[in-house]
N, C-alpha and C. Protein backbone atom coordinates (compact mmCIF):
# COMPACT_ATOMS: atom_id res chain seq x y z
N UNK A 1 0.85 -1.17 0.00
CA UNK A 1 0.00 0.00 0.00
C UNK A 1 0.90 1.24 0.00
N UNK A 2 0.87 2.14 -0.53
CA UNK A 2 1.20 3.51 -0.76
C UNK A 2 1.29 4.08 0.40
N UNK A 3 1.95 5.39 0.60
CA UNK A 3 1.36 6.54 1.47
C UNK A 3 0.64 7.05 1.23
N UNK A 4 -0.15 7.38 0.21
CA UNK A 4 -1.51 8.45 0.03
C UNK A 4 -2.47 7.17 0.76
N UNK A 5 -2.80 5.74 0.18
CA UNK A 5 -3.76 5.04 0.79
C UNK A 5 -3.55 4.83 1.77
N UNK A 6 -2.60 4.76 2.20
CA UNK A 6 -2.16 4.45 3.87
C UNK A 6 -2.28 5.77 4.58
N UNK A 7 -2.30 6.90 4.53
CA UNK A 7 -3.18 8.13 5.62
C UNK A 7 -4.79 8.22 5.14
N UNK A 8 -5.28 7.58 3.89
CA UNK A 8 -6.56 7.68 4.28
C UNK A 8 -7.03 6.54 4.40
N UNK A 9 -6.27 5.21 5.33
CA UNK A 9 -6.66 4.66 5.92
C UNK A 9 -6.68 4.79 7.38
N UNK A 10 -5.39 5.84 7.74
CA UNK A 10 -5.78 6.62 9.31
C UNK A 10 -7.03 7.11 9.39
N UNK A 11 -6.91 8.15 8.45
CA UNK A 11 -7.99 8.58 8.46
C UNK A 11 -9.65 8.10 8.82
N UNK A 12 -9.88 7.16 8.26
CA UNK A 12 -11.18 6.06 8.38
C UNK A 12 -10.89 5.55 9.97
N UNK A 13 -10.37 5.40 10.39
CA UNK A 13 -9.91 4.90 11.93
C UNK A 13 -9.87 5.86 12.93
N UNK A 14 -9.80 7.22 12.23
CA UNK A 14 -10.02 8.49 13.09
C UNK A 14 -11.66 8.81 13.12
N UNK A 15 -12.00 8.90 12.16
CA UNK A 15 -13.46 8.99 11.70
C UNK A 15 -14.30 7.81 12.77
N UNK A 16 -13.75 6.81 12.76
CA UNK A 16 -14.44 5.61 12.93
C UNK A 16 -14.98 5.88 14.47
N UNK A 17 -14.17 6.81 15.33
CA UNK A 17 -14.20 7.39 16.31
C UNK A 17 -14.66 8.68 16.86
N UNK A 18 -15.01 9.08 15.86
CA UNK A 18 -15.35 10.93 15.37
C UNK A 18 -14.51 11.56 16.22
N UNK A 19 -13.59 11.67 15.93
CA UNK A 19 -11.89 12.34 15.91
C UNK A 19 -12.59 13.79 15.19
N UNK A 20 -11.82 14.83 16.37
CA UNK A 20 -12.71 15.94 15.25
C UNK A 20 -11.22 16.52 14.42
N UNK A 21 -11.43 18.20 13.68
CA UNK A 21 -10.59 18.46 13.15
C UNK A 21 -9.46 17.51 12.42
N UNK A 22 -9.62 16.71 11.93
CA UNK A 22 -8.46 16.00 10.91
C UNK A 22 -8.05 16.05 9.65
N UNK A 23 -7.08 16.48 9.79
CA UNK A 23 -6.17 17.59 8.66
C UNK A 23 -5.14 16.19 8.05
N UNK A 24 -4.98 16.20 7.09
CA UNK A 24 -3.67 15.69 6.23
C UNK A 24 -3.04 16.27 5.86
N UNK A 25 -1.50 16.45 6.39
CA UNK A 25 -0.09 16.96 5.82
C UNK A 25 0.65 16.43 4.85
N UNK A 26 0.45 16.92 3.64
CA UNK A 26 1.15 15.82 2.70
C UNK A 26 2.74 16.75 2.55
N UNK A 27 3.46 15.88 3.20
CA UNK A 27 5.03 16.75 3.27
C UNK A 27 6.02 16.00 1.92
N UNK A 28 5.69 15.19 1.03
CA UNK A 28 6.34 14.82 0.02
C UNK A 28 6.90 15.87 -0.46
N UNK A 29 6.93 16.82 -1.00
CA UNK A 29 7.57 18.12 -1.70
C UNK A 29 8.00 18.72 -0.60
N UNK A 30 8.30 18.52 0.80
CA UNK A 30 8.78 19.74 1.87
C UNK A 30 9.91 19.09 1.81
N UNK A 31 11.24 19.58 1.85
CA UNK A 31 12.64 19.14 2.02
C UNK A 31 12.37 19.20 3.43
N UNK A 32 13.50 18.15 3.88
CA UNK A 32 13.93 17.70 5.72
C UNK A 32 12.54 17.08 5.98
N UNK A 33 11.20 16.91 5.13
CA UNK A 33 10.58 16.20 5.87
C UNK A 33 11.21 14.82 6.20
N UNK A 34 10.31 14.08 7.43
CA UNK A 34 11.02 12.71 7.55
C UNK A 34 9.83 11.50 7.42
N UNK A 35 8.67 11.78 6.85
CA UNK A 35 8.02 11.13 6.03
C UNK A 35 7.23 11.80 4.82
N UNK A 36 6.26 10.84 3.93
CA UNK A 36 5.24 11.12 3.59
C UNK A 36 4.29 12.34 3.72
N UNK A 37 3.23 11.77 5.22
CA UNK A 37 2.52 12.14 5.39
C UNK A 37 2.38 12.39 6.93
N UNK A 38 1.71 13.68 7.56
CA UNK A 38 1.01 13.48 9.13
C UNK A 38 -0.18 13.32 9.00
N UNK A 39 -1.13 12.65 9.48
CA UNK A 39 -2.64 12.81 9.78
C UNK A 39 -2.68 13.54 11.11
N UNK A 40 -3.43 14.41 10.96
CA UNK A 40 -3.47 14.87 12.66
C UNK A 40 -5.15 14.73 12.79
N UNK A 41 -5.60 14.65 14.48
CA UNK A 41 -6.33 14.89 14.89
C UNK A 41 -6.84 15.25 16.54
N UNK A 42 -8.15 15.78 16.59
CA UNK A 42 -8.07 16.10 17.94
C UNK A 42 -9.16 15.11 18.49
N UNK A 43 -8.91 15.20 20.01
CA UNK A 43 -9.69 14.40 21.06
C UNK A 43 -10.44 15.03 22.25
N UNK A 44 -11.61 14.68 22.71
CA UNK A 44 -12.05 15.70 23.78
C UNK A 44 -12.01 15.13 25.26
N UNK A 45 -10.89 14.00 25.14
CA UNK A 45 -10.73 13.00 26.59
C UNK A 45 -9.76 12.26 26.26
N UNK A 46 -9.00 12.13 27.71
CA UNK A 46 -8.07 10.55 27.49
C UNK A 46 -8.59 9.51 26.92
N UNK A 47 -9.79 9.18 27.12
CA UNK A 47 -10.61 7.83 26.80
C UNK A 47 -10.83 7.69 25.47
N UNK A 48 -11.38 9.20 24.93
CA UNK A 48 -11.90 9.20 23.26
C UNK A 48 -10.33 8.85 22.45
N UNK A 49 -9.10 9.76 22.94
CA UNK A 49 -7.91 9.82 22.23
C UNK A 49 -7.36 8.50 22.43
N UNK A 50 -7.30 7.57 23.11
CA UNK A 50 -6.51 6.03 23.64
C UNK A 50 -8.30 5.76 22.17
N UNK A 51 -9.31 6.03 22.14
CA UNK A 51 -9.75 5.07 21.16
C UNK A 51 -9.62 5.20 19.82
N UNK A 52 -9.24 6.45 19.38
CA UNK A 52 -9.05 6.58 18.39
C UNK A 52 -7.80 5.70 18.06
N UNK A 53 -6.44 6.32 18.63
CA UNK A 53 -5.57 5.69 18.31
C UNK A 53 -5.25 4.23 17.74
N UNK A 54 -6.27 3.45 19.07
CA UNK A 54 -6.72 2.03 19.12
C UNK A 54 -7.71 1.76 17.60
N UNK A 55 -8.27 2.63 16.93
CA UNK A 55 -9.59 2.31 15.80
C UNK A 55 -8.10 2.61 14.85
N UNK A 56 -7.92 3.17 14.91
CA UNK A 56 -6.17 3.75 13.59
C UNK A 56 -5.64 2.44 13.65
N UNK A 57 -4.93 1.77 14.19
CA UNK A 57 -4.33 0.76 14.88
C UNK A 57 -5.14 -0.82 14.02
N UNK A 58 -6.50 -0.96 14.62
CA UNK A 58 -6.97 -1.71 14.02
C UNK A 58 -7.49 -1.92 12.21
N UNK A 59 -7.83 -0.90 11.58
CA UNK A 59 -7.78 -0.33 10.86
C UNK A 59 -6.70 -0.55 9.33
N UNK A 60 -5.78 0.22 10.35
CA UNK A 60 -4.31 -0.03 9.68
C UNK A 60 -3.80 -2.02 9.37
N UNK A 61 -4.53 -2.68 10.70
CA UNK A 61 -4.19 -3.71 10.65
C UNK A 61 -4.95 -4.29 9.62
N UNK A 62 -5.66 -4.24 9.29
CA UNK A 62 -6.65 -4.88 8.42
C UNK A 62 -6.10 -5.30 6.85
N UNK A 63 -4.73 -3.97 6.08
CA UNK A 63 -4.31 -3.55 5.26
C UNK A 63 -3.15 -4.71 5.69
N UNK A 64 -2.76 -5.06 6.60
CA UNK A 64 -1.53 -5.99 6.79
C UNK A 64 -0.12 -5.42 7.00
N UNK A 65 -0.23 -3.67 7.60
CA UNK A 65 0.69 -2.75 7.93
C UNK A 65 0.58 -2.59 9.64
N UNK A 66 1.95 -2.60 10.54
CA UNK A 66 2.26 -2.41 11.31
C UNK A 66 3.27 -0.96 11.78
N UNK A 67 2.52 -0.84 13.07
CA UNK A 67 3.53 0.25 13.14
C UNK A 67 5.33 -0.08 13.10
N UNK A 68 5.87 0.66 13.11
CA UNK A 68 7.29 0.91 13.14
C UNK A 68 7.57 1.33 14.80
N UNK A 69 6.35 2.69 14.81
CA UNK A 69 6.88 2.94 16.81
C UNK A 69 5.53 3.40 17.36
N UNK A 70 5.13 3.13 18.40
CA UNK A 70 3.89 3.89 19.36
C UNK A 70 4.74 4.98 20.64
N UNK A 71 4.01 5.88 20.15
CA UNK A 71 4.83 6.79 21.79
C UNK A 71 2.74 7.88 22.43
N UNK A 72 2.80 7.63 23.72
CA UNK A 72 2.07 8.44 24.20
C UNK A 72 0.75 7.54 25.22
N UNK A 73 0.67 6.55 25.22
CA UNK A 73 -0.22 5.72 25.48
C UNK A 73 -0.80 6.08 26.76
N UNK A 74 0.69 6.46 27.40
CA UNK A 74 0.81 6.31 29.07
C UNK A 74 -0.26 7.31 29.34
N UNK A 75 0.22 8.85 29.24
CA UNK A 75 -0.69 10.03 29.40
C UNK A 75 -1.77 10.23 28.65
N UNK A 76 -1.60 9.67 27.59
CA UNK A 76 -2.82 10.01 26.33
C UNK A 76 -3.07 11.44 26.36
N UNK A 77 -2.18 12.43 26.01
CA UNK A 77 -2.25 13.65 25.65
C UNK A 77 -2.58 14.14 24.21
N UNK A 78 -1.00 13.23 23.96
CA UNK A 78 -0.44 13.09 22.47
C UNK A 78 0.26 11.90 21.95
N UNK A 79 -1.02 11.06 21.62
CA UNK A 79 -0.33 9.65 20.82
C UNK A 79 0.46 9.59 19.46
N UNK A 80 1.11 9.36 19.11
CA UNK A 80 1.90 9.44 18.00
C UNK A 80 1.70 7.64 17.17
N UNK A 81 1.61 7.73 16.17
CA UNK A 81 1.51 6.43 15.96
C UNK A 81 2.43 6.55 14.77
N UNK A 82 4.22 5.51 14.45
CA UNK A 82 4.47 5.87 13.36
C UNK A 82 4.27 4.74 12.10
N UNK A 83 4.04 4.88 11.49
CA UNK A 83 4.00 3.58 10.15
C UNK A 83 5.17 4.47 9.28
N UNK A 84 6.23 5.08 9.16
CA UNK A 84 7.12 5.35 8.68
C UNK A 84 6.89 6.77 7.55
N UNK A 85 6.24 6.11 6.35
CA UNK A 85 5.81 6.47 5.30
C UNK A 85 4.61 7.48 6.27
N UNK A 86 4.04 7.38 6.99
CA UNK A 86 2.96 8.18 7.34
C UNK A 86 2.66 7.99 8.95
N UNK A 87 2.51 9.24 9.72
CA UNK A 87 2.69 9.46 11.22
C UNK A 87 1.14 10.27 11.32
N UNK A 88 0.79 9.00 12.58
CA UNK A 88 -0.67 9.56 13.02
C UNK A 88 -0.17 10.10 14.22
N UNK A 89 -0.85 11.52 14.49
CA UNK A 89 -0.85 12.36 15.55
C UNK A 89 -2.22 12.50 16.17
N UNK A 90 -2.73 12.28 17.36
CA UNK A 90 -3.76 11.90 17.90
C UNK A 90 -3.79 13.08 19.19
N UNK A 91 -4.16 14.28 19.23
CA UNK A 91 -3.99 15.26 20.16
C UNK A 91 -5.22 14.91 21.35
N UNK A 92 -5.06 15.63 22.42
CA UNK A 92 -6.16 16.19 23.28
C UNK A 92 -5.64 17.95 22.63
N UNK A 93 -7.13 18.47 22.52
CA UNK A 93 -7.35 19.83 21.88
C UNK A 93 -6.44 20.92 22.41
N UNK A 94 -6.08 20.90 23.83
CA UNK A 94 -5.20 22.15 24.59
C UNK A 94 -3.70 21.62 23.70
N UNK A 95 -3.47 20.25 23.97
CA UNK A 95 -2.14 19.70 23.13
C UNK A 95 -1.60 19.75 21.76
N UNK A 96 -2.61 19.92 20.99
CA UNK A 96 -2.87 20.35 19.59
C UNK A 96 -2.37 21.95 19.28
N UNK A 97 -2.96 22.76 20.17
CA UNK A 97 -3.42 23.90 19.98
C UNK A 97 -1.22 24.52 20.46
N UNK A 98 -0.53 24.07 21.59
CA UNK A 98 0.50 24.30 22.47
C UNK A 98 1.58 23.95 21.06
N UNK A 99 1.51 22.80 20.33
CA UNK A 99 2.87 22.14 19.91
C UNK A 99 2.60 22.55 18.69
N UNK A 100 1.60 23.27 17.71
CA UNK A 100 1.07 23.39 16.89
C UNK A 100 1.81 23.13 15.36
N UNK A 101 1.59 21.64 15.35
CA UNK A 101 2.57 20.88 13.92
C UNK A 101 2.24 21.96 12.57
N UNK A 102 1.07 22.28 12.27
CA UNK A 102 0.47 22.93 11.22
C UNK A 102 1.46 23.74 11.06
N UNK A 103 1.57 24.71 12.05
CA UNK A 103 2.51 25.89 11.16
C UNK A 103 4.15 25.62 10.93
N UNK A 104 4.29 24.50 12.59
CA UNK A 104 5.68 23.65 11.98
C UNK A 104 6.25 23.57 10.93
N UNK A 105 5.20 22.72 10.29
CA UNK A 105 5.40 22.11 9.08
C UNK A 105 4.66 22.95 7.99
N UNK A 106 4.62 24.41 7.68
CA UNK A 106 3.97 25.37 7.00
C UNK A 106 3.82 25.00 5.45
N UNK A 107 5.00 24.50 4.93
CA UNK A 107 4.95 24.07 3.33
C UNK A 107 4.47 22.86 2.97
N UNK A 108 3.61 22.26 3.61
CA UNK A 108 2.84 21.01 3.24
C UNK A 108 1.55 21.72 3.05
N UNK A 109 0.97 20.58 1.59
CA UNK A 109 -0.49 20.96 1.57
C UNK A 109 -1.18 20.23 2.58
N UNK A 110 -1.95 21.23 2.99
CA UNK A 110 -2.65 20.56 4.25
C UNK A 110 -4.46 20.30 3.36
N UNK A 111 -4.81 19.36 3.99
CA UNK A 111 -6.26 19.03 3.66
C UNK A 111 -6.93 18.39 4.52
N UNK A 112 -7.59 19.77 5.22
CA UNK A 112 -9.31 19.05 6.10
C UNK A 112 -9.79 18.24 5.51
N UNK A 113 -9.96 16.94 6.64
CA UNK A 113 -10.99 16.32 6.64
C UNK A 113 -12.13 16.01 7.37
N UNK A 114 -12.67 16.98 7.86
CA UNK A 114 -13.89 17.43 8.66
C UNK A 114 -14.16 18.56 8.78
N UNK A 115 -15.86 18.49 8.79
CA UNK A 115 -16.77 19.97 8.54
C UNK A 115 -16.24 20.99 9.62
N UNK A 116 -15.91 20.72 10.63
CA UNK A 116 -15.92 21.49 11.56
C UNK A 116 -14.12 21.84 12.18
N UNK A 117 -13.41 21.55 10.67
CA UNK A 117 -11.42 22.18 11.34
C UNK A 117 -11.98 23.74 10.75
């Protein structure tokens, strides 16, 4: 599977959870990127963000792709999920808003995927 099909298969695993605000960073054309793609999204609880991650996770598994690394589980602030080619970012909304990847990473086309980013 690709990187374009492989973040909008995060994607569906974010959704699957109604993950709000979820944006795709496609950093292929950004020099020093160190993948593909970010999916980001936000969470309105430890509980909702540990499920999303967990629906991404399953999801992803389905395709017969494993992560490479998990970091964030413990606090569930900010889960990171990496599949190499493409890095799911799984915020709580104050955490999103503090580390703010978007402008980080300013020269990627970014593309909402929900009514309400």
């Amino acid at each position: 599977m690709n990187s374009e099909e492989l973040s909008n298969v995060v994607v569906k695993g974010m959704e699957e959870r109604k993950a709000e605000d979820i944006v795709v960073m496609d950093l292929r054309k950004v020099k020093g990127s160190i993948c593909d793609f970010f999916v980001i999204c936000s969470g309105n609880s430890d509980t909702q963000i540990e499920a999303i991650a967990k629906s991404i996770e399953s999801e992803v598994d389905k395709k017969d792709e494993k992560p490479w690394r998990k970091e964030g589980f413990t606090n569930r602030e900010w889960i990171l999920i990496d599949y190499v080619s493409v890095v799911a970012h799984i915020f709580r909304k104050d955490k999103r808003q503090y580390y703010g990847l978007e402008d980080l990473w300013g020269d990627a086309i970014i593309t909402s995927k929900t009514h309400n980013a």
